[in-house]
PDB file of N, CA and C in Angstrom:
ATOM      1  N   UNK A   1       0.807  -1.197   0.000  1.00  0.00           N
ATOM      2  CA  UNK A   1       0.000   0.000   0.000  1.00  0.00           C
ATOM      3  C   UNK A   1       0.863   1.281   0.000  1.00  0.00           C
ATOM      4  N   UNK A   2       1.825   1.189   0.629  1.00  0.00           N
ATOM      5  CA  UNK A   2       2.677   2.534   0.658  1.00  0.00           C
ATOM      6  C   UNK A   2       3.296   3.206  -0.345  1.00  0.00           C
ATOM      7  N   UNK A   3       3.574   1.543  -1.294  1.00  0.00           N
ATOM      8  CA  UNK A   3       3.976   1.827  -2.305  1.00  0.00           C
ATOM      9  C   UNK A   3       3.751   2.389  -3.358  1.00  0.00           C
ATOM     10  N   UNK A   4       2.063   2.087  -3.416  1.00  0.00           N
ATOM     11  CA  UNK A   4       1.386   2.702  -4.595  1.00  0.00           C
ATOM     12  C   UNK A   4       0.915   3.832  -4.502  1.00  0.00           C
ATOM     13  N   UNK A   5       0.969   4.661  -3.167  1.00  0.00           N
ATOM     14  CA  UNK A   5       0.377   6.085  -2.797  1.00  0.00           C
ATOM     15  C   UNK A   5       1.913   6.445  -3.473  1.00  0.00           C
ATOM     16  N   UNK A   6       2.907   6.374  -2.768  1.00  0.00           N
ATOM     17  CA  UNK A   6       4.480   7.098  -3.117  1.00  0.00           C
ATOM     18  C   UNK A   6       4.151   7.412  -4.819  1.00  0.00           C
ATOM     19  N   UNK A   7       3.695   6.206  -5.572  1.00  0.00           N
ATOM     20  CA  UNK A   7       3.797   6.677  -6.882  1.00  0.00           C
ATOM     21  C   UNK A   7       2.762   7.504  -7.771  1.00  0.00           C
ATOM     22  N   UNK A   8       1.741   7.127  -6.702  1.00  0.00           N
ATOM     23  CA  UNK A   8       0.469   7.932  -6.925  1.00  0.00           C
ATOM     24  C   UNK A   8       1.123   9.828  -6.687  1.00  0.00           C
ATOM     25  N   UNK A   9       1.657   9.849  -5.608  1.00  0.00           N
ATOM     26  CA  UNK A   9       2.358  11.106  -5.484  1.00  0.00           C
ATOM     27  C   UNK A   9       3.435  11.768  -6.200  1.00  0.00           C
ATOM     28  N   UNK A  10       3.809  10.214  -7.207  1.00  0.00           N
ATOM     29  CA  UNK A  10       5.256  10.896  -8.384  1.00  0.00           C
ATOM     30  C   UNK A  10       4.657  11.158  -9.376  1.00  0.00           C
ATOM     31  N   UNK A  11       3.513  10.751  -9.905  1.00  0.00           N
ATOM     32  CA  UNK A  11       2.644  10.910 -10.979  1.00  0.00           C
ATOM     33  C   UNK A  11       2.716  12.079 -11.602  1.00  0.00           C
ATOM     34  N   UNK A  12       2.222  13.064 -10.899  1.00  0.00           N
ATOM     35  CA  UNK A  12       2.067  14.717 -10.681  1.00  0.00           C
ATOM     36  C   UNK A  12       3.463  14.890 -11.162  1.00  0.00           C
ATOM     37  N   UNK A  13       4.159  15.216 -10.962  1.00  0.00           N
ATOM     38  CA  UNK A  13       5.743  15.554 -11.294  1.00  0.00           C
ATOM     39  C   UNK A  13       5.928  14.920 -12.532  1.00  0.00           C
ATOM     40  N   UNK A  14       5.709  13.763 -12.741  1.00  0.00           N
ATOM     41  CA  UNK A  14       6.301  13.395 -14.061  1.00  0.00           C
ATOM     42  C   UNK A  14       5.252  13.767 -15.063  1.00  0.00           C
ATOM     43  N   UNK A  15       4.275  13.858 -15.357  1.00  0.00           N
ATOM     44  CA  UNK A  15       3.334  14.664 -16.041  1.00  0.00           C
ATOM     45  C   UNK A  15       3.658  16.104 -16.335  1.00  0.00           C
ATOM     46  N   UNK A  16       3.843  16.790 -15.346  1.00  0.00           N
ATOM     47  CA  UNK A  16       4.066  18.243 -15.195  1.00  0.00           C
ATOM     48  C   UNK A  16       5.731  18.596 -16.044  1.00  0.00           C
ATOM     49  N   UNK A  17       6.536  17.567 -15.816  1.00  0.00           N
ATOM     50  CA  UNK A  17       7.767  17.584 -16.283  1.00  0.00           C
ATOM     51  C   UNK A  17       7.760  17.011 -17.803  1.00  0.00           C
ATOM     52  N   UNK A  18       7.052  16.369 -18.157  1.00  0.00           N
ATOM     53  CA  UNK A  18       6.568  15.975 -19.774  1.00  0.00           C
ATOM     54  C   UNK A  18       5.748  17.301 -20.373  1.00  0.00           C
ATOM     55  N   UNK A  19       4.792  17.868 -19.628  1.00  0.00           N
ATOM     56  CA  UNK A  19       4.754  18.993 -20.149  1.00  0.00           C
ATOM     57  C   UNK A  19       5.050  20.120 -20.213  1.00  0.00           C
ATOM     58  N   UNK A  20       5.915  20.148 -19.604  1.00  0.00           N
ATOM     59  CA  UNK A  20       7.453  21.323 -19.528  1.00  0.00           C
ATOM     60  C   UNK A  20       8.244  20.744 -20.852  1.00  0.00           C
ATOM     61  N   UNK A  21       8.788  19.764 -20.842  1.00  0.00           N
ATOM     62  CA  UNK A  21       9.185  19.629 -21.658  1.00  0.00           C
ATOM     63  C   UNK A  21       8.898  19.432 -23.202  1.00  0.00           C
ATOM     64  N   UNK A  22       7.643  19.352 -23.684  1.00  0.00           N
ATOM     65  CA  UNK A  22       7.162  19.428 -24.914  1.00  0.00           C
ATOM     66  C   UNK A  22       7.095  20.490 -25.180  1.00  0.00           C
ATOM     67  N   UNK A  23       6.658  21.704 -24.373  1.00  0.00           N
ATOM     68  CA  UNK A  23       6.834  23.074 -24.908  1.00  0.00           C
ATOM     69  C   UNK A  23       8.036  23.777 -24.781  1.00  0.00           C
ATOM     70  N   UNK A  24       9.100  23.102 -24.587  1.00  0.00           N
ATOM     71  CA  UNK A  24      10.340  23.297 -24.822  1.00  0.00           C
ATOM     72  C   UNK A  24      11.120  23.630 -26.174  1.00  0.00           C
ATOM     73  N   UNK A  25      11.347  24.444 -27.463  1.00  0.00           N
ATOM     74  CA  UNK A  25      11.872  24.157 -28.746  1.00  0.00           C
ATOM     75  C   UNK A  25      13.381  23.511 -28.546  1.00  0.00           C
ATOM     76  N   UNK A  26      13.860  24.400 -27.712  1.00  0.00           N
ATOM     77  CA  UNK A  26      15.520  23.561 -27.097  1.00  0.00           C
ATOM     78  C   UNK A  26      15.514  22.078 -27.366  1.00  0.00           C
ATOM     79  N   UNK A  27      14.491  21.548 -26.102  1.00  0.00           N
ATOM     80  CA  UNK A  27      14.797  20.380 -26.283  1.00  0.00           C
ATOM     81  C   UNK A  27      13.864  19.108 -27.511  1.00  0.00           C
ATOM     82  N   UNK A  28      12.889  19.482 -27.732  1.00  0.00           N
ATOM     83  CA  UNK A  28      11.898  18.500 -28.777  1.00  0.00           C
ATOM     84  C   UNK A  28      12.319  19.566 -30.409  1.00  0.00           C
ATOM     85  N   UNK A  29      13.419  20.388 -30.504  1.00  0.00           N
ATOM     86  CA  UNK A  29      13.662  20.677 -32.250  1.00  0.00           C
ATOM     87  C   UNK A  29      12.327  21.468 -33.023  1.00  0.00           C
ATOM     88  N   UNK A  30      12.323  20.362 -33.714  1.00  0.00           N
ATOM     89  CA  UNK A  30      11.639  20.334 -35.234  1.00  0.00           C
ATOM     90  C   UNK A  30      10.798  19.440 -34.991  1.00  0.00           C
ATOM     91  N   UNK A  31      11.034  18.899 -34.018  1.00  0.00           N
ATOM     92  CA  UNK A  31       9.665  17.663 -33.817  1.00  0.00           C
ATOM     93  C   UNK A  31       8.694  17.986 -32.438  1.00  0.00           C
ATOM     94  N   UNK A  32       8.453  19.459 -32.330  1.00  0.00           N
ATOM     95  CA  UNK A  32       7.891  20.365 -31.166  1.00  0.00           C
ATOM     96  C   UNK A  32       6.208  20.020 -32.234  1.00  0.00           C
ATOM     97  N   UNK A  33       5.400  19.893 -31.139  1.00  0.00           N
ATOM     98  CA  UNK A  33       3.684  20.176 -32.206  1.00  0.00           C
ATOM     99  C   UNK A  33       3.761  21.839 -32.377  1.00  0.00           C
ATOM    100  N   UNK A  34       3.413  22.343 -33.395  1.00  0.00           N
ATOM    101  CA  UNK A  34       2.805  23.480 -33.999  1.00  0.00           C
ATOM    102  C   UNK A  34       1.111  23.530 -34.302  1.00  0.00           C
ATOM    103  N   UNK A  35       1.352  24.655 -34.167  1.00  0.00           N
ATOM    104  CA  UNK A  35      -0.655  25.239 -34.326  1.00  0.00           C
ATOM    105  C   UNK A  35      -1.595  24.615 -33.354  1.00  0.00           C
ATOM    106  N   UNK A  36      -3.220  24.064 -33.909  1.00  0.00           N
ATOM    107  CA  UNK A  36      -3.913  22.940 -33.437  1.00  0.00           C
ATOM    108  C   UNK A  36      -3.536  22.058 -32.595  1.00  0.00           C
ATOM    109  N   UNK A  37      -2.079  21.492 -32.995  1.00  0.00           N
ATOM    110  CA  UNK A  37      -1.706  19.888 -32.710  1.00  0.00           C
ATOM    111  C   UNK A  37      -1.170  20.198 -31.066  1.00  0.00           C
ATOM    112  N   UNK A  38      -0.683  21.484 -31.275  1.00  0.00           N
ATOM    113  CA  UNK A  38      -0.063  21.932 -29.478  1.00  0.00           C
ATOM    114  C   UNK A  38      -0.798  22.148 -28.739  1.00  0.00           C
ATOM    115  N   UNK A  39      -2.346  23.259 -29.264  1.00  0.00           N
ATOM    116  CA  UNK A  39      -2.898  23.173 -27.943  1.00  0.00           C
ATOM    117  C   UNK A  39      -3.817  22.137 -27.685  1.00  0.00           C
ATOM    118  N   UNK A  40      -3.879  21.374 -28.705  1.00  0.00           N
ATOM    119  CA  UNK A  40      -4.369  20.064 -28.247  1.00  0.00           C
ATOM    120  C   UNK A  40      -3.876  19.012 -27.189  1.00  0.00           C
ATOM    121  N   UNK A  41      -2.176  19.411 -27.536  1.00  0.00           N
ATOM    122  CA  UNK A  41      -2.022  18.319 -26.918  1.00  0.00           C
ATOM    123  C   UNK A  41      -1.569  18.985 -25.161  1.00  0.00           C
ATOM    124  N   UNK A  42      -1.380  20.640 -25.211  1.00  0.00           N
ATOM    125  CA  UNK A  42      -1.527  21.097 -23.950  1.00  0.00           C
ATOM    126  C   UNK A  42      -2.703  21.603 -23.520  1.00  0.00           C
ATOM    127  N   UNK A  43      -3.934  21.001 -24.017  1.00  0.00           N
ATOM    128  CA  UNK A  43      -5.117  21.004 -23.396  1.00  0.00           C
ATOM    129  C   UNK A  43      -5.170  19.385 -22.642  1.00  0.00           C
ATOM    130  N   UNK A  44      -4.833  18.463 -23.545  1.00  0.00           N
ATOM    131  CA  UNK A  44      -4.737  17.114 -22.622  1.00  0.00           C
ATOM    132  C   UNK A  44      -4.184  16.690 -21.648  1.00  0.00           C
ATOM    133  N   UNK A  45      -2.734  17.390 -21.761  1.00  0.00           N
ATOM    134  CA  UNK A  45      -1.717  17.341 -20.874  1.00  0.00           C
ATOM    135  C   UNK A  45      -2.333  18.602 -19.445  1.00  0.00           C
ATOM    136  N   UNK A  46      -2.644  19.295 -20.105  1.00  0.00           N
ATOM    137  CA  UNK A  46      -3.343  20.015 -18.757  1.00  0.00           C
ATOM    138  C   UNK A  46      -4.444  19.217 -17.934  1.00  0.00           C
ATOM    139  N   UNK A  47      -5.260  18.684 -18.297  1.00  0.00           N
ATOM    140  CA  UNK A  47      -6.386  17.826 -17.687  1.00  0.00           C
ATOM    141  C   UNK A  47      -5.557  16.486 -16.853  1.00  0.00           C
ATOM    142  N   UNK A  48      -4.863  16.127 -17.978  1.00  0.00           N
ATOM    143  CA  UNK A  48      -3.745  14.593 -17.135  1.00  0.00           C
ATOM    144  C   UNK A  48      -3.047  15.444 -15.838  1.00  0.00           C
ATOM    145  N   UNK A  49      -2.468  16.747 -15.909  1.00  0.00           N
ATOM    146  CA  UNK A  49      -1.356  16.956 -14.875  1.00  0.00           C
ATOM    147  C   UNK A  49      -3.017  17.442 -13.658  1.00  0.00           C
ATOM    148  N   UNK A  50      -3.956  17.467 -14.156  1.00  0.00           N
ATOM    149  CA  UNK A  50      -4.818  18.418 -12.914  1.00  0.00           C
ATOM    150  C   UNK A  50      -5.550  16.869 -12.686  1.00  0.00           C
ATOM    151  N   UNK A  51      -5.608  15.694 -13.204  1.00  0.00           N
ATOM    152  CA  UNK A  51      -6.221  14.872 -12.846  1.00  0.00           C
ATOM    153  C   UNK A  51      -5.473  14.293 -11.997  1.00  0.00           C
ATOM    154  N   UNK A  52      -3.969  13.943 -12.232  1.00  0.00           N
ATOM    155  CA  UNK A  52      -2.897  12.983 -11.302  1.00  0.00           C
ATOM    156  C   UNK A  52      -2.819  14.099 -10.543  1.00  0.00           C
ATOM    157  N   UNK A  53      -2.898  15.111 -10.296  1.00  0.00           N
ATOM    158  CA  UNK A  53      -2.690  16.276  -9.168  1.00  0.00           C
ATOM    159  C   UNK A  53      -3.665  16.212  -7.958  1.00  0.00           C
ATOM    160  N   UNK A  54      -5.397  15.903  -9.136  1.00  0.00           N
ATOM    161  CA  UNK A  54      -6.046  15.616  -7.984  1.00  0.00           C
ATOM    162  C   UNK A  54      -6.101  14.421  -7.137  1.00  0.00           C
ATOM    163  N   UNK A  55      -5.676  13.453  -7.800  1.00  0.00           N
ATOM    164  CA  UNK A  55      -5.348  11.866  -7.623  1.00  0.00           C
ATOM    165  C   UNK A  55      -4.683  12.001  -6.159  1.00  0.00           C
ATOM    166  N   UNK A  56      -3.667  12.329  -6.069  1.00  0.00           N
ATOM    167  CA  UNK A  56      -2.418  12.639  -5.500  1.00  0.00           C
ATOM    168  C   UNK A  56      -2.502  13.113  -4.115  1.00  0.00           C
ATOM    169  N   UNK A  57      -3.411  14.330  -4.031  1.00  0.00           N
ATOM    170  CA  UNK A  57      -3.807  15.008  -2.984  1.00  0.00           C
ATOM    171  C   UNK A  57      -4.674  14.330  -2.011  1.00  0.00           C
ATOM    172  N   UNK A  58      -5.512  13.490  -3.083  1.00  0.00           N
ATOM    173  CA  UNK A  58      -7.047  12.804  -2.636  1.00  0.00           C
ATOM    174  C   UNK A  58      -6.137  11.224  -1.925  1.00  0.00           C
ATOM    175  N   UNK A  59      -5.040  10.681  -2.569  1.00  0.00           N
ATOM    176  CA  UNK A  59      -4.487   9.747  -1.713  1.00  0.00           C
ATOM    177  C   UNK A  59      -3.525  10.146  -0.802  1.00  0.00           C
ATOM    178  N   UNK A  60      -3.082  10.926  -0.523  1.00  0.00           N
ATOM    179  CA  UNK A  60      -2.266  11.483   0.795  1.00  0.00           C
ATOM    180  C   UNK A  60      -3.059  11.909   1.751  1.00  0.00           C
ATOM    181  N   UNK A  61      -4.304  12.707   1.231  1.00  0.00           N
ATOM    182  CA  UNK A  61      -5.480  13.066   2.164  1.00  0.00           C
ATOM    183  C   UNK A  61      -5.877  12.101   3.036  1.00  0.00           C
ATOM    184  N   UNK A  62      -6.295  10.855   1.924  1.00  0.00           N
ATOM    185  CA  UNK A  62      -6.872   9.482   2.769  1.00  0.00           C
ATOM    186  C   UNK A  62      -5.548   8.453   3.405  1.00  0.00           C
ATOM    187  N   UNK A  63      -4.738   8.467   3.268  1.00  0.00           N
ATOM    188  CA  UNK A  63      -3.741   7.736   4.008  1.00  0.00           C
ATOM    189  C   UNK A  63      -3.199   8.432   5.139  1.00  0.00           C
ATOM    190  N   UNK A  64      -2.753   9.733   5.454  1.00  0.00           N
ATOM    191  CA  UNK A  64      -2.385  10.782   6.289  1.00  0.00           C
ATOM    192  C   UNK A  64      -3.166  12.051   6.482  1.00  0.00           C
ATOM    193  N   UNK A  65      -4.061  12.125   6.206  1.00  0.00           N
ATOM    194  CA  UNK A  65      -5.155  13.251   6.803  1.00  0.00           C
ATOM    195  C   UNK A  65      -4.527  14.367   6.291  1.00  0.00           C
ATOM    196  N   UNK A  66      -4.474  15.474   7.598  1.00  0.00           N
ATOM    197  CA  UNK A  66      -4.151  16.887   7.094  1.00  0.00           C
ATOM    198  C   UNK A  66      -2.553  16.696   6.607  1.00  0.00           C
ATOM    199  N   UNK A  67      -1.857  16.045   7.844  1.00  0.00           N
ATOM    200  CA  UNK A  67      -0.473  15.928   7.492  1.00  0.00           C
ATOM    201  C   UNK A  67       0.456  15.797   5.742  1.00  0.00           C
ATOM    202  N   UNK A  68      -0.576  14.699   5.782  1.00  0.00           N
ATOM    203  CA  UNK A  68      -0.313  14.357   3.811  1.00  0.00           C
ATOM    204  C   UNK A  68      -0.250  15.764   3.382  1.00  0.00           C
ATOM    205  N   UNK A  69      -1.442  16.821   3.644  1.00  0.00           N
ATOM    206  CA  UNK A  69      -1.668  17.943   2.837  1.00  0.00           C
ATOM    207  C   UNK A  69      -0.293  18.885   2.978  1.00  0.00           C
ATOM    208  N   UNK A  70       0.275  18.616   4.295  1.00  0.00           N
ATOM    209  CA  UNK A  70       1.089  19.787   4.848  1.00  0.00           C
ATOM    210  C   UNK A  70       2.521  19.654   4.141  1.00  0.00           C
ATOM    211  N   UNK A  71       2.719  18.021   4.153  1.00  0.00           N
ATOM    212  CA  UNK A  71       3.755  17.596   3.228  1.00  0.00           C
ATOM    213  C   UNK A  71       3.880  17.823   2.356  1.00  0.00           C
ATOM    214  N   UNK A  72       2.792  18.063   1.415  1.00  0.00           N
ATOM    215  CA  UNK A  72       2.699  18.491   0.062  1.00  0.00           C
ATOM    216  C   UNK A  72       2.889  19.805  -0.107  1.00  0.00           C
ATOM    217  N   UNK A  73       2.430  20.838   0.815  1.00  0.00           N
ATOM    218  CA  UNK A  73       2.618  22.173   0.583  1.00  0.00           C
ATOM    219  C   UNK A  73       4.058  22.453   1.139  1.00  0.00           C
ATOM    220  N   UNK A  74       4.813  21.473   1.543  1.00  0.00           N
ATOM    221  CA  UNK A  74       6.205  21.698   2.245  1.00  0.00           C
ATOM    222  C   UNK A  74       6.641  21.129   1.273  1.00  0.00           C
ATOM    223  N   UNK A  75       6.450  20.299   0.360  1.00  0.00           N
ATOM    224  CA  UNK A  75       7.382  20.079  -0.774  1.00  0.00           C
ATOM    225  C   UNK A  75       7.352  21.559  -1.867  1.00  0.00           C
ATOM    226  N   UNK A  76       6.393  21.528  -1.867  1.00  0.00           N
ATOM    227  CA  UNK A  76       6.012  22.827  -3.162  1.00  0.00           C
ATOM    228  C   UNK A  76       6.861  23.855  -2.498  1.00  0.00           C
ATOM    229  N   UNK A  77       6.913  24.177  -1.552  1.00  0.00           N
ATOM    230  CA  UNK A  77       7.832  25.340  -0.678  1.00  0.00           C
ATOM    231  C   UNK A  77       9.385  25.510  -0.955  1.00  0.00           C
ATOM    232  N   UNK A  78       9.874  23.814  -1.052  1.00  0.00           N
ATOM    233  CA  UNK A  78      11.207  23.245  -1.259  1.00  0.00           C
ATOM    234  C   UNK A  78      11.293  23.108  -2.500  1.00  0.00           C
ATOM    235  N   UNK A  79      10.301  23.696  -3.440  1.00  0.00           N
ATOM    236  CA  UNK A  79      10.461  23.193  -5.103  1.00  0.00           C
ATOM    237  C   UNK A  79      11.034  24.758  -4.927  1.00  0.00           C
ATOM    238  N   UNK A  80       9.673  25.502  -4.653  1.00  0.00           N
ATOM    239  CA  UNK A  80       9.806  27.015  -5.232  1.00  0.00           C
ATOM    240  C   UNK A  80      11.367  27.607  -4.609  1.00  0.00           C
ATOM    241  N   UNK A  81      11.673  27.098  -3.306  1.00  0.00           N
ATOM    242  CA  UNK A  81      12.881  27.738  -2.889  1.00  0.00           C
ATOM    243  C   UNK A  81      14.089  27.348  -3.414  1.00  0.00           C
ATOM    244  N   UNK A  82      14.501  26.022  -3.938  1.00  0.00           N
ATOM    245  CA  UNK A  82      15.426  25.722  -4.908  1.00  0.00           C
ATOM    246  C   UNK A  82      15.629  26.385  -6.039  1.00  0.00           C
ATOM    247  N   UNK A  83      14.457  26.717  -6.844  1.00  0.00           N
ATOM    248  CA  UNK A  83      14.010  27.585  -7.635  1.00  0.00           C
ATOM    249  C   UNK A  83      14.803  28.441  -7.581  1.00  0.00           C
ATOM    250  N   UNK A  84      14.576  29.375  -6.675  1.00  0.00           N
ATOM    251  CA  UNK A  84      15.021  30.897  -6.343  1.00  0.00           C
ATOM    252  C   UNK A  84      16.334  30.858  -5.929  1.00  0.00           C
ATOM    253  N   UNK A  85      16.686  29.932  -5.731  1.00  0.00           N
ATOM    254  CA  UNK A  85      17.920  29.943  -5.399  1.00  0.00           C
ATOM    255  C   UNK A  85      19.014  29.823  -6.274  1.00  0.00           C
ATOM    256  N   UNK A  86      18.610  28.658  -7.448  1.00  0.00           N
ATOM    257  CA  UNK A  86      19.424  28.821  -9.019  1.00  0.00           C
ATOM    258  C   UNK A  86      19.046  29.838  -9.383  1.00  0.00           C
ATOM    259  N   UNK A  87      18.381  30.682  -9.698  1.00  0.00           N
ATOM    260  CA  UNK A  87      17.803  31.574 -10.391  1.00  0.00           C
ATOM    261  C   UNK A  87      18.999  32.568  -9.862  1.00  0.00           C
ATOM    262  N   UNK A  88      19.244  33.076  -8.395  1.00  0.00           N
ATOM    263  CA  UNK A  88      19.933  33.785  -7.606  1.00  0.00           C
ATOM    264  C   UNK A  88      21.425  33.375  -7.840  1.00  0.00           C
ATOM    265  N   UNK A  89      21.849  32.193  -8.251  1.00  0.00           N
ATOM    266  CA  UNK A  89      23.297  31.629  -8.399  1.00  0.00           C
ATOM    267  C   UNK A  89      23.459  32.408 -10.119  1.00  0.00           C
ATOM    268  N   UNK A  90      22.677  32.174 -10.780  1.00  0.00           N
ATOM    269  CA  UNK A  90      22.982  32.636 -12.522  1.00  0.00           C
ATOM    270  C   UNK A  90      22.996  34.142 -12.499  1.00  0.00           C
ATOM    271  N   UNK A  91      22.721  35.011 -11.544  1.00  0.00           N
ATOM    272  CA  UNK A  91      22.538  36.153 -11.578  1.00  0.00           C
ATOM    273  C   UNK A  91      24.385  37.069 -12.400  1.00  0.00           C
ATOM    274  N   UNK A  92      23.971  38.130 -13.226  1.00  0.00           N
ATOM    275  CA  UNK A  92      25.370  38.108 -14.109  1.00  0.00           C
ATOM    276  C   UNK A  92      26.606  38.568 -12.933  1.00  0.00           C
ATOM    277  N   UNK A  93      26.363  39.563 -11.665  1.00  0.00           N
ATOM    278  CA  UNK A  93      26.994  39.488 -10.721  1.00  0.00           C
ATOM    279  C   UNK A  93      28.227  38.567 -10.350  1.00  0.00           C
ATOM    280  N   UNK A  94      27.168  37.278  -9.953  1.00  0.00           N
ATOM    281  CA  UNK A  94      27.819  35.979  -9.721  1.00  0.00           C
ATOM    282  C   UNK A  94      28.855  35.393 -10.591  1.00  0.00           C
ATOM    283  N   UNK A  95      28.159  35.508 -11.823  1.00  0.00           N
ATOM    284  CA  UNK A  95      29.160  35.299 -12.627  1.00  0.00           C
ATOM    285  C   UNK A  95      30.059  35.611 -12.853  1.00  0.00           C
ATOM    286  N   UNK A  96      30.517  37.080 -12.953  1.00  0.00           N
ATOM    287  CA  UNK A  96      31.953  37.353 -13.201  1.00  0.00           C
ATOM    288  C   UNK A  96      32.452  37.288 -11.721  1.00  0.00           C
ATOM    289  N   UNK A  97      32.084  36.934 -11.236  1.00  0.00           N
ATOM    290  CA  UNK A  97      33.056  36.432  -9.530  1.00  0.00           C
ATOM    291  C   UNK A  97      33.829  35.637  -9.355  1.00  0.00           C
ATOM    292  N   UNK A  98      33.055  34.563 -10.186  1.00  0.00           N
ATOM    293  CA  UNK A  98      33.606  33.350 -10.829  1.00  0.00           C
ATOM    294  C   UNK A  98      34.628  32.825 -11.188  1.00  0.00           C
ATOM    295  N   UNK A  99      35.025  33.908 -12.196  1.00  0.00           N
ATOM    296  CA  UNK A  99      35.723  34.466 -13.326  1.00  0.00           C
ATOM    297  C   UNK A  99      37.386  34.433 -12.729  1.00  0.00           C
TER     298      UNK A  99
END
């Protein structure tokens, strides 16, 4: 049982990270969807990342109550602050310090 909530909870991330990455040109080229075919397929991909999102919440809810919830908003906390923190390392400052 533990096992399948943990992945029920990776779901979300790897969805969200597939659709980061399709609207990427860097990384998918010439083989990126154009027109129709994109927001089609980031209209689907939006519904999949808000469905395993709700999935996710709704099994941490029921296995750990509020706690599950708190974990989750303490991960998102530890996403966004990593975040800010590369963001703060690339700054051009930093860079020529480097140097």
């Amino acid at each position: 049982m533990p096992t399948s909530v943990f992945a029920m909870c990776l779901l979300p991330i790897a969805y969200f990270a597939f659709y980061w990455l399709m609207n990427q040109r860097k990384v998918m080229g010439d083989n990126m969807p154009r027109g129709a075919r994109r927001v089609l397929w980031n209209v689907l991909m939006g519904l999949a990342c808000l469905g395993a999102g709700i999935g996710s919440l709704w099994s941490l809810y029921l296995k750990l109550k509020w706690f599950g919830i708190f974990l989750f908003v303490f991960f998102l906390v530890m996403v966004a602050a990593v975040h800010y923190v590369r963001i703060g390392d690339k700054t051009p400052s930093s860079a020529e310090g480097s140097q």
